[in-house]
PDB file of N, CA and C in Angstrom:
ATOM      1  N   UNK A   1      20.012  11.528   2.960  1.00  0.00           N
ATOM      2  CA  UNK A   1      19.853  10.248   2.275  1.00  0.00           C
ATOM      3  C   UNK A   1      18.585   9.577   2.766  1.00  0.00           C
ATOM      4  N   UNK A   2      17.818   9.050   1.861  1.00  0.00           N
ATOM      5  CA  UNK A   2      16.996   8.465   2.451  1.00  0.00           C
ATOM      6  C   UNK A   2      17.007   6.867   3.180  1.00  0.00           C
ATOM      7  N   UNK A   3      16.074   6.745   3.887  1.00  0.00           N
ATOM      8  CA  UNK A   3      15.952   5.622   5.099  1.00  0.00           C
ATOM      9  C   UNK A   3      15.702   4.442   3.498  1.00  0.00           C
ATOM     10  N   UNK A   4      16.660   2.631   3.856  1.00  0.00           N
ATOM     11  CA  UNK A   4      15.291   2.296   3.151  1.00  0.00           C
ATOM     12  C   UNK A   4      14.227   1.788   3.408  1.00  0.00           C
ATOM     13  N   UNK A   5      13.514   1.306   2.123  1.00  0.00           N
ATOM     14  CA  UNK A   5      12.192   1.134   2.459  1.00  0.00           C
ATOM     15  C   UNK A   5      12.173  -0.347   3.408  1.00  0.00           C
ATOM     16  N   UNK A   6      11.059  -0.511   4.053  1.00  0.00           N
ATOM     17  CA  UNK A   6      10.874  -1.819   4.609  1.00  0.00           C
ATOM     18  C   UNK A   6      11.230  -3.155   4.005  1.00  0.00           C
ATOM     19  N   UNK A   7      11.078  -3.874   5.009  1.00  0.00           N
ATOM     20  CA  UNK A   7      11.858  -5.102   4.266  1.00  0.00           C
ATOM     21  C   UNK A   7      10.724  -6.005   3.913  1.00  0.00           C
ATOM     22  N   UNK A   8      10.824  -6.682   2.896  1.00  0.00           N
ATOM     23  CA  UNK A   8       9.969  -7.416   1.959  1.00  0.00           C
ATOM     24  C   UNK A   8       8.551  -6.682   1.905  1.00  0.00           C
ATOM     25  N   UNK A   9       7.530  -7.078   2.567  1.00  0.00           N
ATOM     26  CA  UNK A   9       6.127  -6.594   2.530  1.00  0.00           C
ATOM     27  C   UNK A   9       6.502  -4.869   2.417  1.00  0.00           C
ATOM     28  N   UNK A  10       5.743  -4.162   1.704  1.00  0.00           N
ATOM     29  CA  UNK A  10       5.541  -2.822   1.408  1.00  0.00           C
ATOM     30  C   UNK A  10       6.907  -2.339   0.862  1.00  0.00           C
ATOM     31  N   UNK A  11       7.197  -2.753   0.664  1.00  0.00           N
ATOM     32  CA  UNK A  11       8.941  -2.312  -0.482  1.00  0.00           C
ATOM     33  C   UNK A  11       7.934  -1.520  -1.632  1.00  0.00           C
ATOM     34  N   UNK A  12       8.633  -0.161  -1.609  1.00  0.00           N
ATOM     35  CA  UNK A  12       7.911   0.061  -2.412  1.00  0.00           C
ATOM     36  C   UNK A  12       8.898   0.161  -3.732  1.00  0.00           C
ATOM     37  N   UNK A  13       7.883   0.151  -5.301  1.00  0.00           N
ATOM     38  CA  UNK A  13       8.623   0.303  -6.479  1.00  0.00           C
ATOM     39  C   UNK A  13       9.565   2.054  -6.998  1.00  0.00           C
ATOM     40  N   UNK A  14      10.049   1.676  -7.535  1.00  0.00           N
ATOM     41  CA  UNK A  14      11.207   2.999  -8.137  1.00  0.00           C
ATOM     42  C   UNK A  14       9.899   3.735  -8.853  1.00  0.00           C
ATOM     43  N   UNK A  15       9.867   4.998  -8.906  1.00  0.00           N
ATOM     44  CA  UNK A  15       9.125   6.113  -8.838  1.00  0.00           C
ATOM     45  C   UNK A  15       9.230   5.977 -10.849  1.00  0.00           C
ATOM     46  N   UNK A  16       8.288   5.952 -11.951  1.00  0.00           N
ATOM     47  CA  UNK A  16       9.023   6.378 -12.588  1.00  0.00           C
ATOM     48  C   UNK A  16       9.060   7.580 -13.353  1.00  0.00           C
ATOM     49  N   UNK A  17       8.805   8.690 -12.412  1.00  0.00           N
ATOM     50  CA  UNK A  17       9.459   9.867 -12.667  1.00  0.00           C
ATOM     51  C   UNK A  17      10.381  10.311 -11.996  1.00  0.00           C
ATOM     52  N   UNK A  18      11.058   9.307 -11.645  1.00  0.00           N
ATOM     53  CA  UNK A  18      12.609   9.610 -10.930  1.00  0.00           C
ATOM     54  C   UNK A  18      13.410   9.985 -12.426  1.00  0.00           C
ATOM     55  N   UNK A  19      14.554  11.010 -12.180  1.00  0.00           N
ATOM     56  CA  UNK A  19      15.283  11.070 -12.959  1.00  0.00           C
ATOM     57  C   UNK A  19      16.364   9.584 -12.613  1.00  0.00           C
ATOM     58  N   UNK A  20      17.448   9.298 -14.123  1.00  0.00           N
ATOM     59  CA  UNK A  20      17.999   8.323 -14.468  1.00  0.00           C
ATOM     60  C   UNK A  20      18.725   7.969 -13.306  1.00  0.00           C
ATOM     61  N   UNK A  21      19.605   9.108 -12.698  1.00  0.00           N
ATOM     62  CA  UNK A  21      20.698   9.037 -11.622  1.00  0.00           C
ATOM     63  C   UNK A  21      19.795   8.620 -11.022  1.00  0.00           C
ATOM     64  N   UNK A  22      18.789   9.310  -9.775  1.00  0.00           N
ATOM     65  CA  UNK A  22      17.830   8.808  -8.949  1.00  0.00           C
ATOM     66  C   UNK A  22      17.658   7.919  -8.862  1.00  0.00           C
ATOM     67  N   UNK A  23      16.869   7.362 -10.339  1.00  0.00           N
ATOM     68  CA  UNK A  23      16.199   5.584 -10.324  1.00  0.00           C
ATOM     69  C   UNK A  23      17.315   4.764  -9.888  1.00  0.00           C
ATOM     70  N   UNK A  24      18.526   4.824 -10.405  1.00  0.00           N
ATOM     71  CA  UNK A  24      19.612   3.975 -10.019  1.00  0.00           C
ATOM     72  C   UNK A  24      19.734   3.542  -8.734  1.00  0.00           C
ATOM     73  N   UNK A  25      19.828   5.215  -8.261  1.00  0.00           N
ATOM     74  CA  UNK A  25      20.071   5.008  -6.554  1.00  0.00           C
ATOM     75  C   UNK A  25      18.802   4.883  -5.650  1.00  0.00           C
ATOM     76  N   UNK A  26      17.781   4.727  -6.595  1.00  0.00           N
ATOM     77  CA  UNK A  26      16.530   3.450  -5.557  1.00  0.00           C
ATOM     78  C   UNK A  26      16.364   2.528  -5.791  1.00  0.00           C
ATOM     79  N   UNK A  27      16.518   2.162  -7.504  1.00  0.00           N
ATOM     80  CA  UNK A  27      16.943   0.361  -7.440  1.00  0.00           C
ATOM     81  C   UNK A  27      18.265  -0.389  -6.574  1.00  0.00           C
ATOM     82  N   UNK A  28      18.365   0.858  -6.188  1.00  0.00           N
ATOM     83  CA  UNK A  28      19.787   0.252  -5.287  1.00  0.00           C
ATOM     84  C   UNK A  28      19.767  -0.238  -3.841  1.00  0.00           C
ATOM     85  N   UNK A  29      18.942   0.947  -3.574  1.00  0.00           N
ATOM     86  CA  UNK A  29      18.216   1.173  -2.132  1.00  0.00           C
ATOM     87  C   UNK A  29      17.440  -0.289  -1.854  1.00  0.00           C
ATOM     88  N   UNK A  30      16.371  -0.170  -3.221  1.00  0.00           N
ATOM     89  CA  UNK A  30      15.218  -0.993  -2.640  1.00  0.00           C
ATOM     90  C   UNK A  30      15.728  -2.561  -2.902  1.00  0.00           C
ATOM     91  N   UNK A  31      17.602  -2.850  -3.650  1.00  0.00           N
ATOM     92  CA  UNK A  31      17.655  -4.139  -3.668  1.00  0.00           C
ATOM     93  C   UNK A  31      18.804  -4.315  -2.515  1.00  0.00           C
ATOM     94  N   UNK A  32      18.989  -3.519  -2.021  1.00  0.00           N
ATOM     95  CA  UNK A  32      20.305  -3.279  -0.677  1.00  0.00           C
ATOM     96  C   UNK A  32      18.982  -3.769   0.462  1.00  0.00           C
ATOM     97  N   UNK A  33      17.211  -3.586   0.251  1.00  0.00           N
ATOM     98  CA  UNK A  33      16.619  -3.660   1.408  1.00  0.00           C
ATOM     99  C   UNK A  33      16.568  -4.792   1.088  1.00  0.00           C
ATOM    100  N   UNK A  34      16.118  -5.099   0.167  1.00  0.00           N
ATOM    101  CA  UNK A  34      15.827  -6.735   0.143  1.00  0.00           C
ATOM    102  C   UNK A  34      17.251  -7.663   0.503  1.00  0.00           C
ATOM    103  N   UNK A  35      18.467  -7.536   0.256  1.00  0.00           N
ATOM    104  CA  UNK A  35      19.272  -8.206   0.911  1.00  0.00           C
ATOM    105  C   UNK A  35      19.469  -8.168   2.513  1.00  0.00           C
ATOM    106  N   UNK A  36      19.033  -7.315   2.816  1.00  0.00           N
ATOM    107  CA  UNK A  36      18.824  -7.043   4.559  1.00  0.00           C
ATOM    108  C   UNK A  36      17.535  -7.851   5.141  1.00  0.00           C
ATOM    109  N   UNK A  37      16.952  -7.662   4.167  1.00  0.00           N
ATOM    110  CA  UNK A  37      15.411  -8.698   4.451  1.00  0.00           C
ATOM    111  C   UNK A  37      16.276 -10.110   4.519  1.00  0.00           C
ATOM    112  N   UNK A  38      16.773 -10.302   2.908  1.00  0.00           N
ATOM    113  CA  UNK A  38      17.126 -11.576   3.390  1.00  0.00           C
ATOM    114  C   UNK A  38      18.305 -12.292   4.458  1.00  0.00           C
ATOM    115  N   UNK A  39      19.108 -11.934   4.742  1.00  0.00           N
ATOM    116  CA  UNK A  39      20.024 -12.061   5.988  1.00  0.00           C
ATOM    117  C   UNK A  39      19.404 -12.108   6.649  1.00  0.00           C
ATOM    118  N   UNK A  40      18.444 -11.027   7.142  1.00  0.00           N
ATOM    119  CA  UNK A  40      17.349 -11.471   8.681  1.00  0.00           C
ATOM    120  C   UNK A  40      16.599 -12.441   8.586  1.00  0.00           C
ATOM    121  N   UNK A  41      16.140 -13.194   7.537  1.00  0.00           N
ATOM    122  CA  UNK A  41      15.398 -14.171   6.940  1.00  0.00           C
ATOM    123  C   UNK A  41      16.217 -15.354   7.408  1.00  0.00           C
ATOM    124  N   UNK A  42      17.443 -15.414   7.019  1.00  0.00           N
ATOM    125  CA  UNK A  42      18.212 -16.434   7.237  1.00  0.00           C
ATOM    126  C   UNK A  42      18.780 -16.595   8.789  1.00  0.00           C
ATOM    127  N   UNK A  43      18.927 -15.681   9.161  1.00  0.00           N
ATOM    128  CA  UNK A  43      19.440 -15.589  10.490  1.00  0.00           C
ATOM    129  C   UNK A  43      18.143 -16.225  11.208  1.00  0.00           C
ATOM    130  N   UNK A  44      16.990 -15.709  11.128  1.00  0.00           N
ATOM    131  CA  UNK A  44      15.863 -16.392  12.258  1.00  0.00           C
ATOM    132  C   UNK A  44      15.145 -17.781  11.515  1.00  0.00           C
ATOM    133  N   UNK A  45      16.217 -18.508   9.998  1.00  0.00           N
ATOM    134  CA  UNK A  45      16.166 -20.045   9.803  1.00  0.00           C
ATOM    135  C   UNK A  45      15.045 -20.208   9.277  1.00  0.00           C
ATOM    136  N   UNK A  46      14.507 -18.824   8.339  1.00  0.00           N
ATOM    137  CA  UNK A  46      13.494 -19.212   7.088  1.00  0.00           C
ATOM    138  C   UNK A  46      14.054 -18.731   5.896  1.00  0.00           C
ATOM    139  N   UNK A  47      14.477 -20.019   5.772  1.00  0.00           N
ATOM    140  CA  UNK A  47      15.096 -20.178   3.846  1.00  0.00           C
ATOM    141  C   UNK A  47      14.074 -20.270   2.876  1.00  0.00           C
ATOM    142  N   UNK A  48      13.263 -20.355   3.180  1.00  0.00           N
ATOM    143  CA  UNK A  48      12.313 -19.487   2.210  1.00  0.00           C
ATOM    144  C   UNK A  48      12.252 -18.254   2.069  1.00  0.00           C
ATOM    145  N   UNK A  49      12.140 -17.711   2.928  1.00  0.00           N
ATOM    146  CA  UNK A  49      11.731 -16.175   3.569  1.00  0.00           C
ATOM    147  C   UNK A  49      13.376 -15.443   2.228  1.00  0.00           C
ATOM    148  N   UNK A  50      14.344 -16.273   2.739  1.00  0.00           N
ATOM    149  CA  UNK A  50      15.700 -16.150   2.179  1.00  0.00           C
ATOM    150  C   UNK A  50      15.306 -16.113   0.719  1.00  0.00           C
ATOM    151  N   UNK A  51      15.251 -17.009   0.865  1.00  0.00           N
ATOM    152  CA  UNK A  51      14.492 -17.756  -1.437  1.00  0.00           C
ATOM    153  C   UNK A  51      14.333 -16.285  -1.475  1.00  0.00           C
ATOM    154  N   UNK A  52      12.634 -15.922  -1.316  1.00  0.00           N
ATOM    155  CA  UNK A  52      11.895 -15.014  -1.844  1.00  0.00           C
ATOM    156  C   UNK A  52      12.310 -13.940  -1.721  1.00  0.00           C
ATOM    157  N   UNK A  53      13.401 -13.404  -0.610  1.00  0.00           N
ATOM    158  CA  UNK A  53      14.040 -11.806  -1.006  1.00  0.00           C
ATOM    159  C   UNK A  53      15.002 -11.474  -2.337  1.00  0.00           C
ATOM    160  N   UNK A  54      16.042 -13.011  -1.907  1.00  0.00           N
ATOM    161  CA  UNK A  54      16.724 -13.057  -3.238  1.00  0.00           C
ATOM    162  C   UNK A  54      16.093 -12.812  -4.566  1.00  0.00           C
ATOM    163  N   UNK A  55      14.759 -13.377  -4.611  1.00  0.00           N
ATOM    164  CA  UNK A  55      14.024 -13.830  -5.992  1.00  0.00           C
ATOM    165  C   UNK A  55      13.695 -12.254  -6.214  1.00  0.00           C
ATOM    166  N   UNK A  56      13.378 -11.196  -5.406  1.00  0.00           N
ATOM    167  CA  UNK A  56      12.635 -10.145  -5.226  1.00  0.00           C
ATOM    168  C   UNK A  56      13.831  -8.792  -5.685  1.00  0.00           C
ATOM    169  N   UNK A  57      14.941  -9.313  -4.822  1.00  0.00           N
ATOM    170  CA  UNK A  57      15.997  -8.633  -5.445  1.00  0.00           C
ATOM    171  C   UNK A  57      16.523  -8.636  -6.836  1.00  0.00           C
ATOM    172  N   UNK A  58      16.567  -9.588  -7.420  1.00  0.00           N
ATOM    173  CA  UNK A  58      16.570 -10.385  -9.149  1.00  0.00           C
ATOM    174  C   UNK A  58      15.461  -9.133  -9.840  1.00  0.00           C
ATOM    175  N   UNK A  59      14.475  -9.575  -9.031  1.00  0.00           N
ATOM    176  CA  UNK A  59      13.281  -9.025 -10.175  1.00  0.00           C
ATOM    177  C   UNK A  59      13.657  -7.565 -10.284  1.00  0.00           C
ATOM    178  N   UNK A  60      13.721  -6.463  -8.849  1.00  0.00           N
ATOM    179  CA  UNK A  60      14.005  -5.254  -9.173  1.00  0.00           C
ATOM    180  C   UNK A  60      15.272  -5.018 -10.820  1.00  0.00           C
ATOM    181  N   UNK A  61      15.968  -6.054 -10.524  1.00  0.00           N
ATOM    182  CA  UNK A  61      17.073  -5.333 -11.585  1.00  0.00           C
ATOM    183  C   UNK A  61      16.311  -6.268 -12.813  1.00  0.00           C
ATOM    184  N   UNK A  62      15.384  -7.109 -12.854  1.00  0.00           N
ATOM    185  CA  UNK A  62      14.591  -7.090 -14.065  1.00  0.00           C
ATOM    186  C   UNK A  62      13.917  -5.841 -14.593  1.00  0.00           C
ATOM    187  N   UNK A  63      13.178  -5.419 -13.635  1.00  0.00           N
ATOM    188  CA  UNK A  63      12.369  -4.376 -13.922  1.00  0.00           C
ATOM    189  C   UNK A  63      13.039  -3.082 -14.426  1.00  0.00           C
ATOM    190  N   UNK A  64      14.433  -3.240 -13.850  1.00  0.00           N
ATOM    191  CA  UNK A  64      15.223  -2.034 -14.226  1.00  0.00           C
ATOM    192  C   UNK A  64      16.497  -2.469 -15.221  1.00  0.00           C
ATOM    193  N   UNK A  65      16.209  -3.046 -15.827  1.00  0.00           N
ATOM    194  CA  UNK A  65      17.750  -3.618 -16.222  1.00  0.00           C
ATOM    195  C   UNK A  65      18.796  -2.835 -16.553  1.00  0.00           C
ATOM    196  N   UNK A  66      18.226  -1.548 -17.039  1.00  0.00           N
ATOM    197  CA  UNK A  66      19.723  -0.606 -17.218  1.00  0.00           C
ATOM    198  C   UNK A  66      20.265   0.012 -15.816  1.00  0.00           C
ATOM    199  N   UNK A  67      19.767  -0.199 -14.557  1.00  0.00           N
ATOM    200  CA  UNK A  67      20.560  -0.351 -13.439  1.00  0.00           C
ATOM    201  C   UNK A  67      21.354  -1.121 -13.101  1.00  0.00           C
ATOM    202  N   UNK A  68      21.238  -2.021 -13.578  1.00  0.00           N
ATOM    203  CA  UNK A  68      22.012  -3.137 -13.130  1.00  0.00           C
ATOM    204  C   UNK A  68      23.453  -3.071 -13.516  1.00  0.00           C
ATOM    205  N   UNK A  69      23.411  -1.861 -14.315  1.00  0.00           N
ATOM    206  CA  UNK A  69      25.163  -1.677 -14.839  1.00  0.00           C
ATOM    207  C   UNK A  69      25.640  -0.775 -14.222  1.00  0.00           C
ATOM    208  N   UNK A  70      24.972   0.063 -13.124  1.00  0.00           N
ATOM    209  CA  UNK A  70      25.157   1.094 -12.381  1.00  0.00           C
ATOM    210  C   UNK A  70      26.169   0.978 -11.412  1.00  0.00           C
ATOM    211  N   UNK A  71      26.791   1.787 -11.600  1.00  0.00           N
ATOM    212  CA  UNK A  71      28.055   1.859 -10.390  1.00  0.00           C
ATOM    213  C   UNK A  71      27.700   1.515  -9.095  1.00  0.00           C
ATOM    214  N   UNK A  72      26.407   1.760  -8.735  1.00  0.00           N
ATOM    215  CA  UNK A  72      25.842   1.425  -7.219  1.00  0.00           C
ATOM    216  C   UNK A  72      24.723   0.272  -7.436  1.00  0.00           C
ATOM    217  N   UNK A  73      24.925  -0.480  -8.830  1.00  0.00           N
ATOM    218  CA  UNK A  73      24.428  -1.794  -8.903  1.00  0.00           C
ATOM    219  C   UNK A  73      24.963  -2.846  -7.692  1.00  0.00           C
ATOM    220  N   UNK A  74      24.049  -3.594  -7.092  1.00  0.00           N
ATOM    221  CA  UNK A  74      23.906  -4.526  -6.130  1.00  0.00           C
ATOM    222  C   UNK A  74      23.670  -6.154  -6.326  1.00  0.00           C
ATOM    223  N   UNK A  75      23.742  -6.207  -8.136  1.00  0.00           N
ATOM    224  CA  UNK A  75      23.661  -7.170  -8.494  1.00  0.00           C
ATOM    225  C   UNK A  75      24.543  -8.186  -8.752  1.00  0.00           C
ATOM    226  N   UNK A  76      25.801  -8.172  -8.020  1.00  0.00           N
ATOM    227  CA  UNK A  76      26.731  -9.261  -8.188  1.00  0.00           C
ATOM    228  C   UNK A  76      27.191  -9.685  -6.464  1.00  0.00           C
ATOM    229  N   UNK A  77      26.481  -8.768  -5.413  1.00  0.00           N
ATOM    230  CA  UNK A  77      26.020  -9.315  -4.497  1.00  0.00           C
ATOM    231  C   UNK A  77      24.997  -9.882  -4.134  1.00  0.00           C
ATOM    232  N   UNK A  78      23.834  -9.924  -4.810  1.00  0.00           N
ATOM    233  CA  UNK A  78      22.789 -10.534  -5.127  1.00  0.00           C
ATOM    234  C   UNK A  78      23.225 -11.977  -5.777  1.00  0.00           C
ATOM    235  N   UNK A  79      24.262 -12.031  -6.592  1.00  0.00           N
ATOM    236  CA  UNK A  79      24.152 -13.610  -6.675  1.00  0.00           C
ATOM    237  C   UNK A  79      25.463 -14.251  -5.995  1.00  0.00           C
ATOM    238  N   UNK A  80      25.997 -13.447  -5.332  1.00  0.00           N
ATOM    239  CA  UNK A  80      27.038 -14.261  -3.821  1.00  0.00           C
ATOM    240  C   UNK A  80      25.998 -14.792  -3.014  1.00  0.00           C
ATOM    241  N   UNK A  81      24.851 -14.189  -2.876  1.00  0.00           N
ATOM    242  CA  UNK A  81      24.375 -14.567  -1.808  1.00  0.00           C
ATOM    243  C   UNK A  81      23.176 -15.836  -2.687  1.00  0.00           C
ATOM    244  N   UNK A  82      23.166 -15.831  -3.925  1.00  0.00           N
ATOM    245  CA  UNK A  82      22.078 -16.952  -4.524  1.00  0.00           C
ATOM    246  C   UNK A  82      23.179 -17.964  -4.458  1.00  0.00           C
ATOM    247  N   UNK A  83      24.490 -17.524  -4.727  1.00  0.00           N
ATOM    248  CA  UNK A  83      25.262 -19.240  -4.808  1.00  0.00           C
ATOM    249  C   UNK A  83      25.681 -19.568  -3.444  1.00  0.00           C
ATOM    250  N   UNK A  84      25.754 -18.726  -2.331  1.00  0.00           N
ATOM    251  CA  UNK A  84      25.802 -19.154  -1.460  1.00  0.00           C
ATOM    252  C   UNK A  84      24.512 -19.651  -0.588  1.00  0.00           C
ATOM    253  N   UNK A  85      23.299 -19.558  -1.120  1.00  0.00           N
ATOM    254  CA  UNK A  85      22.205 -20.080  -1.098  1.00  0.00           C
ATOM    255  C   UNK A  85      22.452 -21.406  -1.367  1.00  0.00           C
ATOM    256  N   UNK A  86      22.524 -22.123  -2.457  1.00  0.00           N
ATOM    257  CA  UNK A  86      22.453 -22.909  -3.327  1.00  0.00           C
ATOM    258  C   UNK A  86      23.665 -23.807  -2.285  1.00  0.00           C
ATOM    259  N   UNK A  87      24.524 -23.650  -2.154  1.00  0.00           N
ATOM    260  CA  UNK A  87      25.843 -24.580  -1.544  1.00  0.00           C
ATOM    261  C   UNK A  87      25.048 -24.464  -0.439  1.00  0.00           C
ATOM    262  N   UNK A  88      24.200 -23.579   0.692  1.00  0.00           N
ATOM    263  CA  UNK A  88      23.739 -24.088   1.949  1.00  0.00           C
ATOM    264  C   UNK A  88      22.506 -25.399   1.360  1.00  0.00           C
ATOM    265  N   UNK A  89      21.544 -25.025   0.540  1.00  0.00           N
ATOM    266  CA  UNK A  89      20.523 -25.911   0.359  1.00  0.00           C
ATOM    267  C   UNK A  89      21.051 -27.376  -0.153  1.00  0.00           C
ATOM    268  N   UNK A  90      22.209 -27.645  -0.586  1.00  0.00           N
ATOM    269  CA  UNK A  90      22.823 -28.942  -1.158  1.00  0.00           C
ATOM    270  C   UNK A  90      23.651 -29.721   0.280  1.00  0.00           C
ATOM    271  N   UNK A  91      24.577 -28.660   0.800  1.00  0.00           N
ATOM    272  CA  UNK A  91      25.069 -29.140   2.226  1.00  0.00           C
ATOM    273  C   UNK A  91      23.767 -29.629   3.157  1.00  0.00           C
ATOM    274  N   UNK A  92      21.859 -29.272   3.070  1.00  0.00           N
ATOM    275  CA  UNK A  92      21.431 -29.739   3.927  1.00  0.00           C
ATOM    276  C   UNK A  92      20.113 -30.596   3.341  1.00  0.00           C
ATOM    277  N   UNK A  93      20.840 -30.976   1.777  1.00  0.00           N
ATOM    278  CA  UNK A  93      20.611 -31.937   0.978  1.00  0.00           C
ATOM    279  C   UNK A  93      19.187 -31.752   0.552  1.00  0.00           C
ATOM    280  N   UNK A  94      18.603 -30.483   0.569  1.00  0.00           N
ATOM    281  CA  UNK A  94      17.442 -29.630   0.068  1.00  0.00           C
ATOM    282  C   UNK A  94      17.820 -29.502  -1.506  1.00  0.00           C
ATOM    283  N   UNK A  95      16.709 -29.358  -2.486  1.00  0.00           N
ATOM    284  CA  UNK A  95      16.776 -29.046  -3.508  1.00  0.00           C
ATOM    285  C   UNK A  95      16.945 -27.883  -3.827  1.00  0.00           C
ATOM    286  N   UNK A  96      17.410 -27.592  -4.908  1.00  0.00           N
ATOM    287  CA  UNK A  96      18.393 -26.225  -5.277  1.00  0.00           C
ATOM    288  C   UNK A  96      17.570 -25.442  -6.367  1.00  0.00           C
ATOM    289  N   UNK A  97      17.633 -26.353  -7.120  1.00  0.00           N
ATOM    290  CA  UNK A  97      16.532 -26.171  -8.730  1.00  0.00           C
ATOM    291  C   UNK A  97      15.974 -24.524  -8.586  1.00  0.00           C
ATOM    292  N   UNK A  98      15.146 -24.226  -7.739  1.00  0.00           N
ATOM    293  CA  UNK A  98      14.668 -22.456  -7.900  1.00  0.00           C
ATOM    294  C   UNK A  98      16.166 -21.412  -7.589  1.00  0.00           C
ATOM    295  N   UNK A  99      17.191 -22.141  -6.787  1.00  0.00           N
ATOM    296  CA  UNK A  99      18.040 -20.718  -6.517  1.00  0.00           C
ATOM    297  C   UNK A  99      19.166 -21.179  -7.970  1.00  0.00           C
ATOM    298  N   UNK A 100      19.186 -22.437  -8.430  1.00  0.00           N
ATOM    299  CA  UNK A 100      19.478 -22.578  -9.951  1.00  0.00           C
ATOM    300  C   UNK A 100      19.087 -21.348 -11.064  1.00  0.00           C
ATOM    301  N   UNK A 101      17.561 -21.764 -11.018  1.00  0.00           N
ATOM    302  CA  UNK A 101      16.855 -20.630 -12.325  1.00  0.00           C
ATOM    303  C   UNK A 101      17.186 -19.269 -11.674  1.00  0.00           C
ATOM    304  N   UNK A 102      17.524 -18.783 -10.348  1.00  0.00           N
ATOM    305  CA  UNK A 102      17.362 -17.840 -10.007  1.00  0.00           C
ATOM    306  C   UNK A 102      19.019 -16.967 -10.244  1.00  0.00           C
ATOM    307  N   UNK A 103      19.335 -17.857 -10.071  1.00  0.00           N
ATOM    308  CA  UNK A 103      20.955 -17.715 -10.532  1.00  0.00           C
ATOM    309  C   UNK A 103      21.296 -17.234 -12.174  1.00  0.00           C
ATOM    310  N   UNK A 104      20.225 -18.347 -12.887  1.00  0.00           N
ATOM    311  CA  UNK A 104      20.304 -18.005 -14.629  1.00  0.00           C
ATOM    312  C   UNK A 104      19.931 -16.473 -14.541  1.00  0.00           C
ATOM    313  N   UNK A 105      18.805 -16.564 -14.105  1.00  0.00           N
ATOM    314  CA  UNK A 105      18.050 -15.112 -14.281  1.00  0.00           C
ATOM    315  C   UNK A 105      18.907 -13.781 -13.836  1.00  0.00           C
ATOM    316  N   UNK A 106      19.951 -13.643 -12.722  1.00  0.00           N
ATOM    317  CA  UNK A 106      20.523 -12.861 -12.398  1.00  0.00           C
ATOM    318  C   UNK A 106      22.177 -12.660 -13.518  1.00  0.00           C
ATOM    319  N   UNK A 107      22.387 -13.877 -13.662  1.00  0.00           N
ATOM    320  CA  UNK A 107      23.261 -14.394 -14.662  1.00  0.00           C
ATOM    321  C   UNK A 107      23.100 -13.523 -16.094  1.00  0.00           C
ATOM    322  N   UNK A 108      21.508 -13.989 -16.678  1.00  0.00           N
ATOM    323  CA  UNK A 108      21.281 -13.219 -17.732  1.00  0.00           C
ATOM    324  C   UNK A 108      21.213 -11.702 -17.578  1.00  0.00           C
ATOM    325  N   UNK A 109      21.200 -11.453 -16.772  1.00  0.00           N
ATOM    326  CA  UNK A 109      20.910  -9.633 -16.773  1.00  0.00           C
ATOM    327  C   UNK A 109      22.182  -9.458 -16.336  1.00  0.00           C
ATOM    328  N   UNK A 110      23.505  -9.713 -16.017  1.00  0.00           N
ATOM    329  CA  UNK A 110      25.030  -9.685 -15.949  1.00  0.00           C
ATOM    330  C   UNK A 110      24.821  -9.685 -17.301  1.00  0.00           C
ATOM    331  N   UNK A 111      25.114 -10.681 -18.179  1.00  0.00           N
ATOM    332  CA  UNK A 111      25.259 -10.805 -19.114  1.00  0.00           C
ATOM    333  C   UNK A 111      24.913  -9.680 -20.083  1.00  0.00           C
ATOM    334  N   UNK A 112      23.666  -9.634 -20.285  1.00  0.00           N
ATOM    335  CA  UNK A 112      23.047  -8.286 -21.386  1.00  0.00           C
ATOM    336  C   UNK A 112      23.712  -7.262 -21.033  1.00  0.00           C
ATOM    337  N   UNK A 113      24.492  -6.895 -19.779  1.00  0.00           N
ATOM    338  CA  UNK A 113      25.176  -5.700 -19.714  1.00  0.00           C
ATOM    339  C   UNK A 113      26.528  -5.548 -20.023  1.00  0.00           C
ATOM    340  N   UNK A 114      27.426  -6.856 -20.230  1.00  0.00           N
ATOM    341  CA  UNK A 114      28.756  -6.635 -20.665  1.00  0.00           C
ATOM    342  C   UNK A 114      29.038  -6.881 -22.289  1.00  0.00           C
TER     343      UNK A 114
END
């Protein structure tokens, strides 16, 4: 199995001459890294750092959207962790508004798949 890729900086993109199965299981990889990015983000108390993995994780299953229905789709832990974003940034009375749109955006690509 492969290692994944680094976290945030040099993530690299899904190959696309990966076959279908494959691509799945590196949009998976590379949005399983970005949630590891972001936990460590949050843990050393840059909620930004947090923001932008989440936002980064979103985009992979933009870029891929027919992963996102994939059995080893990562995208409905991707937005546990945007609404649980969103309830930390309101509890410390920070504005929410980007993990909002970021929420629609993950929201809409749920959506187009059921």
């Amino acid at each position: 199995m492969k290692a994944p890729p680094p976290a945030h900086k040099g993530v690299r993109t899904v190959p696309e001459n990966s076959t279908m199965i494959g691509r799945k299981e590196d949009v998976a990889v590379v949005a399983t890294a970005f949630l590891q990015a972001a936990a460590r983000a949050l843990h050393a108390c840059d909620l930004a750092g947090f923001v932008r993995c989440l936002a980064d994780a979103v985009g992979v299953y933009e870029r891929n959207p027919s992963c996102a229905q994939a059995p080893t789709s990562h995208l409905r832990d991707v937005q546990v962790y945007i609404r649980s974003a969103r309830l930390l940034y309101e509890a410390l009375g920070r504005p929410a508004d980007d993990l909002m749109r970021l929420d629609q955006r993950a929201e809409a690509l749920r959506q187009s798949i059921h």
